[in-house]
C-alpha atoms as a PDB file:
ATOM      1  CA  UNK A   1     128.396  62.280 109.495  1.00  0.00           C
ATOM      2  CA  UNK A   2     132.226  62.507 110.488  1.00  0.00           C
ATOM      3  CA  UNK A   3     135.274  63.642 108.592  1.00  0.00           C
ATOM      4  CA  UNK A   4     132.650  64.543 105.694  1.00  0.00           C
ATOM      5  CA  UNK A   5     131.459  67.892 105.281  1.00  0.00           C
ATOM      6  CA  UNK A   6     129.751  67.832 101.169  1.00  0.00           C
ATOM      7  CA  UNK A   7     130.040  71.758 100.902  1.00  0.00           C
ATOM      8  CA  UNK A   8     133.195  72.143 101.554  1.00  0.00           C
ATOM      9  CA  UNK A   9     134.624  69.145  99.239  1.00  0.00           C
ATOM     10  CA  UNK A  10     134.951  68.924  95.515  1.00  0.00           C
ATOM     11  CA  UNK A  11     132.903  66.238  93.956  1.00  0.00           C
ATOM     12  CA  UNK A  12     134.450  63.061  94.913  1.00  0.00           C
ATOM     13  CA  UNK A  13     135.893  60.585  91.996  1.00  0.00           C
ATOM     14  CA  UNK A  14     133.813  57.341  91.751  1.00  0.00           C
ATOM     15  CA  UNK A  15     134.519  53.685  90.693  1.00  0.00           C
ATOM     16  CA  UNK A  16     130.741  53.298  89.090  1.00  0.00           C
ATOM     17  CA  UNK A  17     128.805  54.813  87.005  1.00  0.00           C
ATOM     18  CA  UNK A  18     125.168  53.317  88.789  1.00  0.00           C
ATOM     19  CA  UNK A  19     125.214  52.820  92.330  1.00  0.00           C
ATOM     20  CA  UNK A  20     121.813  50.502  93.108  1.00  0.00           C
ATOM     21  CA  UNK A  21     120.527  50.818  97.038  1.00  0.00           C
ATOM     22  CA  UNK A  22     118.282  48.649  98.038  1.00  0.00           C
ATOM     23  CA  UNK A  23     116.564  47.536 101.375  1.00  0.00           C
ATOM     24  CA  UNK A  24     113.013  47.634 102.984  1.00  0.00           C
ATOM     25  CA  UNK A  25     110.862  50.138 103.583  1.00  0.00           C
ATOM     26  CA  UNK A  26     112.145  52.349 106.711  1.00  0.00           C
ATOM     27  CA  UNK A  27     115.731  50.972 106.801  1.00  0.00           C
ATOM     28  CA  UNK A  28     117.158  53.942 105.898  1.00  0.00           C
ATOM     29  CA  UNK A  29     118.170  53.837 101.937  1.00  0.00           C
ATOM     30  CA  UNK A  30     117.240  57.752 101.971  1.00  0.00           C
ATOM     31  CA  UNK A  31     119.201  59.223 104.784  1.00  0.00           C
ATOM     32  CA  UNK A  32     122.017  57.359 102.573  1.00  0.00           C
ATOM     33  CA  UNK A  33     121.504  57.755  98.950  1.00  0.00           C
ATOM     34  CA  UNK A  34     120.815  61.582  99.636  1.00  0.00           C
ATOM     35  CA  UNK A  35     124.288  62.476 100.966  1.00  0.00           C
ATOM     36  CA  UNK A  36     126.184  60.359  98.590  1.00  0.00           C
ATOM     37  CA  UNK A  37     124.512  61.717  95.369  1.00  0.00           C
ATOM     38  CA  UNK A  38     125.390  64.964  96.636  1.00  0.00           C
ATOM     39  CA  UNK A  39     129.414  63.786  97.075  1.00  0.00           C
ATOM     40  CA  UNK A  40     129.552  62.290  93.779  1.00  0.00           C
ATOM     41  CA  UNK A  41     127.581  64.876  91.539  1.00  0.00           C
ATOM     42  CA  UNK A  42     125.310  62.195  90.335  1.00  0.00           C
ATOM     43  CA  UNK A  43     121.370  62.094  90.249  1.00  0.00           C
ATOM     44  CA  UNK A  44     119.409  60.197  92.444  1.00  0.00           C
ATOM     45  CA  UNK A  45     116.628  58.183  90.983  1.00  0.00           C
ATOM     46  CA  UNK A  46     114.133  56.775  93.779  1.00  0.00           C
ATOM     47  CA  UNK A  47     111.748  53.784  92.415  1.00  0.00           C
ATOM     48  CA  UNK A  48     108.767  55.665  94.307  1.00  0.00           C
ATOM     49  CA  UNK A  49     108.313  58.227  91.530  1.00  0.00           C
ATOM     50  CA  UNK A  50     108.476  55.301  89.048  1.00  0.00           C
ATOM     51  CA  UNK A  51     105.493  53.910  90.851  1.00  0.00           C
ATOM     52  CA  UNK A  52     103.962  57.275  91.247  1.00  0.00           C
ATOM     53  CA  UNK A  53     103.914  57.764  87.225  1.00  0.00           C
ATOM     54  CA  UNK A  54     103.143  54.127  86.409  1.00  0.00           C
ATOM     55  CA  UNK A  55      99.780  54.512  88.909  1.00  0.00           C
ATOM     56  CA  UNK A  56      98.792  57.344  86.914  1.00  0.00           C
ATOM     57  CA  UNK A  57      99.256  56.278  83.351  1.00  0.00           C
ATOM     58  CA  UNK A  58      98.508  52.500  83.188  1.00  0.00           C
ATOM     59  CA  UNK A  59      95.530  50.930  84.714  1.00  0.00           C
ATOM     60  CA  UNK A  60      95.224  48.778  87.347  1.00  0.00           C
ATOM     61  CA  UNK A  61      93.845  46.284  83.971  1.00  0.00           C
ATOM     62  CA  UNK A  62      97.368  46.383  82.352  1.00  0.00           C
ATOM     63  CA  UNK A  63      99.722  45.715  85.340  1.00  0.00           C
ATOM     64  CA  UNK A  64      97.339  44.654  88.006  1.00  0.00           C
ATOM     65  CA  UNK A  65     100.543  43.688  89.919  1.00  0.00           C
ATOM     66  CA  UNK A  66     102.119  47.434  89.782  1.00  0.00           C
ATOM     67  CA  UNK A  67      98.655  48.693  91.598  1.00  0.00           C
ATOM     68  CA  UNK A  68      98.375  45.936  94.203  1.00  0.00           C
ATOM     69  CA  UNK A  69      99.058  48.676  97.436  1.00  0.00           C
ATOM     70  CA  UNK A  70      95.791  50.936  95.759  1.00  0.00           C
ATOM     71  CA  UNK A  71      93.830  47.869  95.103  1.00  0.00           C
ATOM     72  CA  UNK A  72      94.338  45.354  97.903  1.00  0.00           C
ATOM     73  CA  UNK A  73      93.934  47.875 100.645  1.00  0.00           C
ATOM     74  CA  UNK A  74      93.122  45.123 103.301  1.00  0.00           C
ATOM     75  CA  UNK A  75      96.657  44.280 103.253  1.00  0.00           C
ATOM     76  CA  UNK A  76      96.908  45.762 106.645  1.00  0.00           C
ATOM     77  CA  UNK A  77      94.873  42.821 108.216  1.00  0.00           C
ATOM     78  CA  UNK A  78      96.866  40.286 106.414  1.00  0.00           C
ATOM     79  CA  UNK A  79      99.542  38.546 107.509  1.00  0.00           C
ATOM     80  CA  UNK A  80     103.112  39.305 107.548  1.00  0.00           C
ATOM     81  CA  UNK A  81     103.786  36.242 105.255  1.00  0.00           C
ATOM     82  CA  UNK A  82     101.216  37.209 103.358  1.00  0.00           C
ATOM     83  CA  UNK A  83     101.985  40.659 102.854  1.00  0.00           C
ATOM     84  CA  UNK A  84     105.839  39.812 102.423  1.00  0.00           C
ATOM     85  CA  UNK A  85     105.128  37.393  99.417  1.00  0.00           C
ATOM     86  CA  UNK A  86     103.043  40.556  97.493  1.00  0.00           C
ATOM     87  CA  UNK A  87     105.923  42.728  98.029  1.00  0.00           C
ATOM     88  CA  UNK A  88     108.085  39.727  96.020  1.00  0.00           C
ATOM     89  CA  UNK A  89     105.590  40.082  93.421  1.00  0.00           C
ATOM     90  CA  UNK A  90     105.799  43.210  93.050  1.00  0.00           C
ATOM     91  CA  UNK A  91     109.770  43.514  92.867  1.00  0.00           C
ATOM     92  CA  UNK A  92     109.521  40.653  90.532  1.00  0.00           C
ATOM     93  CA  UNK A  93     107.049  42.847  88.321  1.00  0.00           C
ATOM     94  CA  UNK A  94     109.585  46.142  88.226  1.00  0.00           C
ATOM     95  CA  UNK A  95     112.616  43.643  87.087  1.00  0.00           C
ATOM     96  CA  UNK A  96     112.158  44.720  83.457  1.00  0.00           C
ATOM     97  CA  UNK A  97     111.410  48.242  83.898  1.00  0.00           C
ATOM     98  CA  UNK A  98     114.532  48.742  86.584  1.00  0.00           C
ATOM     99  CA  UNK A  99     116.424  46.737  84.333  1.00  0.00           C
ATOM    100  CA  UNK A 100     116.010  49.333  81.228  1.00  0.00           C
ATOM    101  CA  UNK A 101     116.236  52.338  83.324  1.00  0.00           C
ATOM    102  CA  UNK A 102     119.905  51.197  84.413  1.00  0.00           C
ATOM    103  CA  UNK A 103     120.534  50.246  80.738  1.00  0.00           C
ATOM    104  CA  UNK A 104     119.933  53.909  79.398  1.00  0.00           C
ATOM    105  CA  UNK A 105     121.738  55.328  81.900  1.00  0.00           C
ATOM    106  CA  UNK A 106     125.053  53.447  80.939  1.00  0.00           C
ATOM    107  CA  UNK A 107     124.320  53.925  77.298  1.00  0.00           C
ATOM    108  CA  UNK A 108     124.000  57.667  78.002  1.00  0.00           C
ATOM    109  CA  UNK A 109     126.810  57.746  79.971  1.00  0.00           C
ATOM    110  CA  UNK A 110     124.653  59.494  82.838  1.00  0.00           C
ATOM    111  CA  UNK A 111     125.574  58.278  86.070  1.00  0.00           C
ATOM    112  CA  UNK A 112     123.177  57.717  88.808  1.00  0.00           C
ATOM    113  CA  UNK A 113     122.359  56.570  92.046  1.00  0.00           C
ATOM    114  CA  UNK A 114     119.468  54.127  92.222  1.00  0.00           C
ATOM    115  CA  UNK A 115     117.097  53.635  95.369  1.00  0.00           C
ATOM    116  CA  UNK A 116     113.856  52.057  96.473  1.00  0.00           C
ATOM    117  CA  UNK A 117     112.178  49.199  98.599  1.00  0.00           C
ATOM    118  CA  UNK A 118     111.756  46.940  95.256  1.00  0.00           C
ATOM    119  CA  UNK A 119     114.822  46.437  94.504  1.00  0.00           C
ATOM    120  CA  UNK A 120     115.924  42.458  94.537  1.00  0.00           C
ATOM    121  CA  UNK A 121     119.210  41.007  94.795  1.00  0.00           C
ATOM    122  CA  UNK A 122     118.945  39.422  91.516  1.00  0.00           C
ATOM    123  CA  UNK A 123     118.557  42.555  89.723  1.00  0.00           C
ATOM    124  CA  UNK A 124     121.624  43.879  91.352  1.00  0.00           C
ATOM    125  CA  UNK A 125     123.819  40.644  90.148  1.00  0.00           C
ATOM    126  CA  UNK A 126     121.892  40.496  86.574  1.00  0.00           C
ATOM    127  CA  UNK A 127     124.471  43.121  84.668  1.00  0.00           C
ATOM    128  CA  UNK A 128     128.094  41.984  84.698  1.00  0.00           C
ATOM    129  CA  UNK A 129     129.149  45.209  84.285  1.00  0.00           C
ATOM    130  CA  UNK A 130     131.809  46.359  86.998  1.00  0.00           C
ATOM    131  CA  UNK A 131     130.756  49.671  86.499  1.00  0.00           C
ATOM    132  CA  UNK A 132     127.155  48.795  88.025  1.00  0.00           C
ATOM    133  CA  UNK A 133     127.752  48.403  91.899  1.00  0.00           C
ATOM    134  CA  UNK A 134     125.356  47.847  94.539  1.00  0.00           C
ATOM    135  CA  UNK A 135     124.670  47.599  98.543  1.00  0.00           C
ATOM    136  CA  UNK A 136     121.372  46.802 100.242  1.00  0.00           C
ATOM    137  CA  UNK A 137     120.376  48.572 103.611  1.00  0.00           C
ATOM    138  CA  UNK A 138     119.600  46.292 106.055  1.00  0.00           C
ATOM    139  CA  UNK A 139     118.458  47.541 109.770  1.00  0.00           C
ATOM    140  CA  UNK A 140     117.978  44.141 112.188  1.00  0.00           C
ATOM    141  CA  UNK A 141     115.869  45.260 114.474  1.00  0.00           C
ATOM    142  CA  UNK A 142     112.339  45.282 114.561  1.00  0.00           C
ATOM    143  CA  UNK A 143     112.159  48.520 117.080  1.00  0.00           C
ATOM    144  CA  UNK A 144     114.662  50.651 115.332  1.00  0.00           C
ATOM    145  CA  UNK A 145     112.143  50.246 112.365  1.00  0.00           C
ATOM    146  CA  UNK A 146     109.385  51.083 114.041  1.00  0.00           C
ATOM    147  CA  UNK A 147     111.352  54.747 115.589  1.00  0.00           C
ATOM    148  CA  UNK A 148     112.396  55.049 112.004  1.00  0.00           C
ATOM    149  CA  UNK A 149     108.770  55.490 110.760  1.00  0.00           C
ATOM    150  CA  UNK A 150     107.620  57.023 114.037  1.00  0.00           C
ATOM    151  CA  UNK A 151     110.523  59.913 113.114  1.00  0.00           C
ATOM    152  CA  UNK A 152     109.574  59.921 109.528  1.00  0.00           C
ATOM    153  CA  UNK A 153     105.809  59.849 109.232  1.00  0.00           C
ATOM    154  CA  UNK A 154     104.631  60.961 113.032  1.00  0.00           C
ATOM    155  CA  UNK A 155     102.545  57.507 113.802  1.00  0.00           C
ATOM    156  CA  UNK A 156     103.533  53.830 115.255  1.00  0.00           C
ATOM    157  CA  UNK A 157     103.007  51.533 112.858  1.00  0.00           C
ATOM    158  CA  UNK A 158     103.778  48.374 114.218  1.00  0.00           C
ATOM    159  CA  UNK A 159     102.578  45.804 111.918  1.00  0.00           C
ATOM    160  CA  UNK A 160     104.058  47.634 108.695  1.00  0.00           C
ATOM    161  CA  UNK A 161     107.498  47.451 111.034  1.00  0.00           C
ATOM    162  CA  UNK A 162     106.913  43.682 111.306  1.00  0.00           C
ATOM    163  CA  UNK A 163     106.529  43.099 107.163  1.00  0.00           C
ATOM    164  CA  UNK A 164     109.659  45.479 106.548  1.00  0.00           C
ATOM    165  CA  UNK A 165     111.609  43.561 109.208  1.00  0.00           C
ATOM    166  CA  UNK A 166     110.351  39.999 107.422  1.00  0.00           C
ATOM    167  CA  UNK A 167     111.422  41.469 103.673  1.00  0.00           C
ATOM    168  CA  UNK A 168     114.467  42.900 105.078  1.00  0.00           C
ATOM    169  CA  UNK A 169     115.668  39.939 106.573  1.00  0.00           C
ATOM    170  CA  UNK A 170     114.769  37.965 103.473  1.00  0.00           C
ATOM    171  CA  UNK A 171     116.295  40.644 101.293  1.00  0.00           C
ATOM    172  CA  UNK A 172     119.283  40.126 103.727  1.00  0.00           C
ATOM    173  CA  UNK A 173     120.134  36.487 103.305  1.00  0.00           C
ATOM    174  CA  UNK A 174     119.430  36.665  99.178  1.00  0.00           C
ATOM    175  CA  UNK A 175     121.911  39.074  98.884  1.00  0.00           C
ATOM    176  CA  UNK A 176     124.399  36.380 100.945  1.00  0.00           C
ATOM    177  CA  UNK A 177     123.433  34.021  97.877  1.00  0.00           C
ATOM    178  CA  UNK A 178     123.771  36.406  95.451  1.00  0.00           C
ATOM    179  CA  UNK A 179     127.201  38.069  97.524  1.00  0.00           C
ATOM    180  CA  UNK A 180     125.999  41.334  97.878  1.00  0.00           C
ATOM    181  CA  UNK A 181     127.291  43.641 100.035  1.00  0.00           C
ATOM    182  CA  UNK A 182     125.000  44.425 103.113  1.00  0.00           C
ATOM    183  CA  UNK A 183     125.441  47.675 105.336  1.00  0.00           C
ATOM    184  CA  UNK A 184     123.870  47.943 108.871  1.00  0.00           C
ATOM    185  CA  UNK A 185     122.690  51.801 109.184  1.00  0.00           C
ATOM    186  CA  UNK A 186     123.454  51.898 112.578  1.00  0.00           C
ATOM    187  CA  UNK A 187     125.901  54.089 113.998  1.00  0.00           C
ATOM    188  CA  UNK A 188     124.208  56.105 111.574  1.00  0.00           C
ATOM    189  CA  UNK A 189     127.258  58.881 112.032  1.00  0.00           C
ATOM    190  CA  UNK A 190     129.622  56.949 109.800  1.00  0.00           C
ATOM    191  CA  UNK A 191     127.275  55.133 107.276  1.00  0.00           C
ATOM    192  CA  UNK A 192     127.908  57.135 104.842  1.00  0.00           C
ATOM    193  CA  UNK A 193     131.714  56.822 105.199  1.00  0.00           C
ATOM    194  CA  UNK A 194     131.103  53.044 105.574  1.00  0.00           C
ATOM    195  CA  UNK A 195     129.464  53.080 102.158  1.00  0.00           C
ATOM    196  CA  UNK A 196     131.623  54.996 100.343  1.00  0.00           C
ATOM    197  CA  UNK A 197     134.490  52.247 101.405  1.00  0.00           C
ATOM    198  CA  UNK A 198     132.053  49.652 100.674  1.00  0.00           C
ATOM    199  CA  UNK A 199     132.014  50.623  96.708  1.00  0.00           C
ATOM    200  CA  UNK A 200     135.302  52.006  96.121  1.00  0.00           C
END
């Protein structure tokens, strides 16, 4: 990261009071939310631990939908379509939840930085509230994704590469409906900086 150093800068003033990152799975929403909760002082809420308590206190009965990656596990021999389409669903299904979590966060006047793969574009647009801002990771290519989870998790995984390059790219082009800024992570030395000019 250039012309950045966090420990040796105050807390940096912000025009928002949620920042919302979304993008799919190993585009890079981590390596970039991390940093810039650090620079602004804020928390950083990932939509993983969400899932992680929701799995353990509400049955697969309830919210079939929330459960879908425990209980369909043969959706590694589906296809990409296929598997693209459940990963909709389940965005669709943490709308409300997302939606409330962002809510008491304004009404508590605790700002936050907001991160995870099921993040939609219409969630992002859905407040009207300039103080709500939001960017979507994107990464194009299909190999960089693959390197990404090779670095991250120690094992080639092409064909979860090919569904997170099919969402992304769909995630992509909604957020051109919607108007949503996009950032390509790549140079990854100035993303950050790239950001933080993106939602200033």
């Amino acid at each position: 990261m250039t012309g950045i150093v966090p420990e040796a800068r105050a807390v940096m003033e912000r025009t928002w009071d949620v920042l919302i990152i979304g993008g799919a799975s190993g585009s890079g929403k981590t390596s970039i939310s991390r940093p810039l909760s650090r620079l602004y002082g804020v928390d950083l809420v990932r939509v993983d631990d969400f899932q992680t308590i929701m799995e353990a206190l509400i049955s697969p009965d309830m919210i079939p939908t929330l459960h879908y990656w425990k209980i369909q596990p043969d959706w590694r021999v589906q296809s990409v379509d296929w598997v693209v389409d459940r990963l909709k669903d389940v965005s669709r299904a943490w709308l409300p939840g997302l939606t409330a979590v962002i809510n008491d966060h304004m009404d508590e006047n605790i700002p936050m930085i907001l991160e995870g793969d099921f993040i939609l574009p219409e969630l992002a647009v859905s407040f009207g509230n300039k103080r709500i801002k939001s960017i979507f990771v994107h990464e194009p290519s299909r190999e960089q994704i693959v390197q990404n989870y090779l670095a991250r998790e120690g094992k080639l995984q092409q064909h979860r590469a090919d569904i997170s390059h099919s969402f992304g790219n769909w995630l992509a082009e909604n957020c051109k409906k919607y108007g949503i800024t996009v950032v390509e992570p790549r140079p990854w030395g100035n993303v950050v900086e790239r950001v933080i000019k993106m939602t200033t």
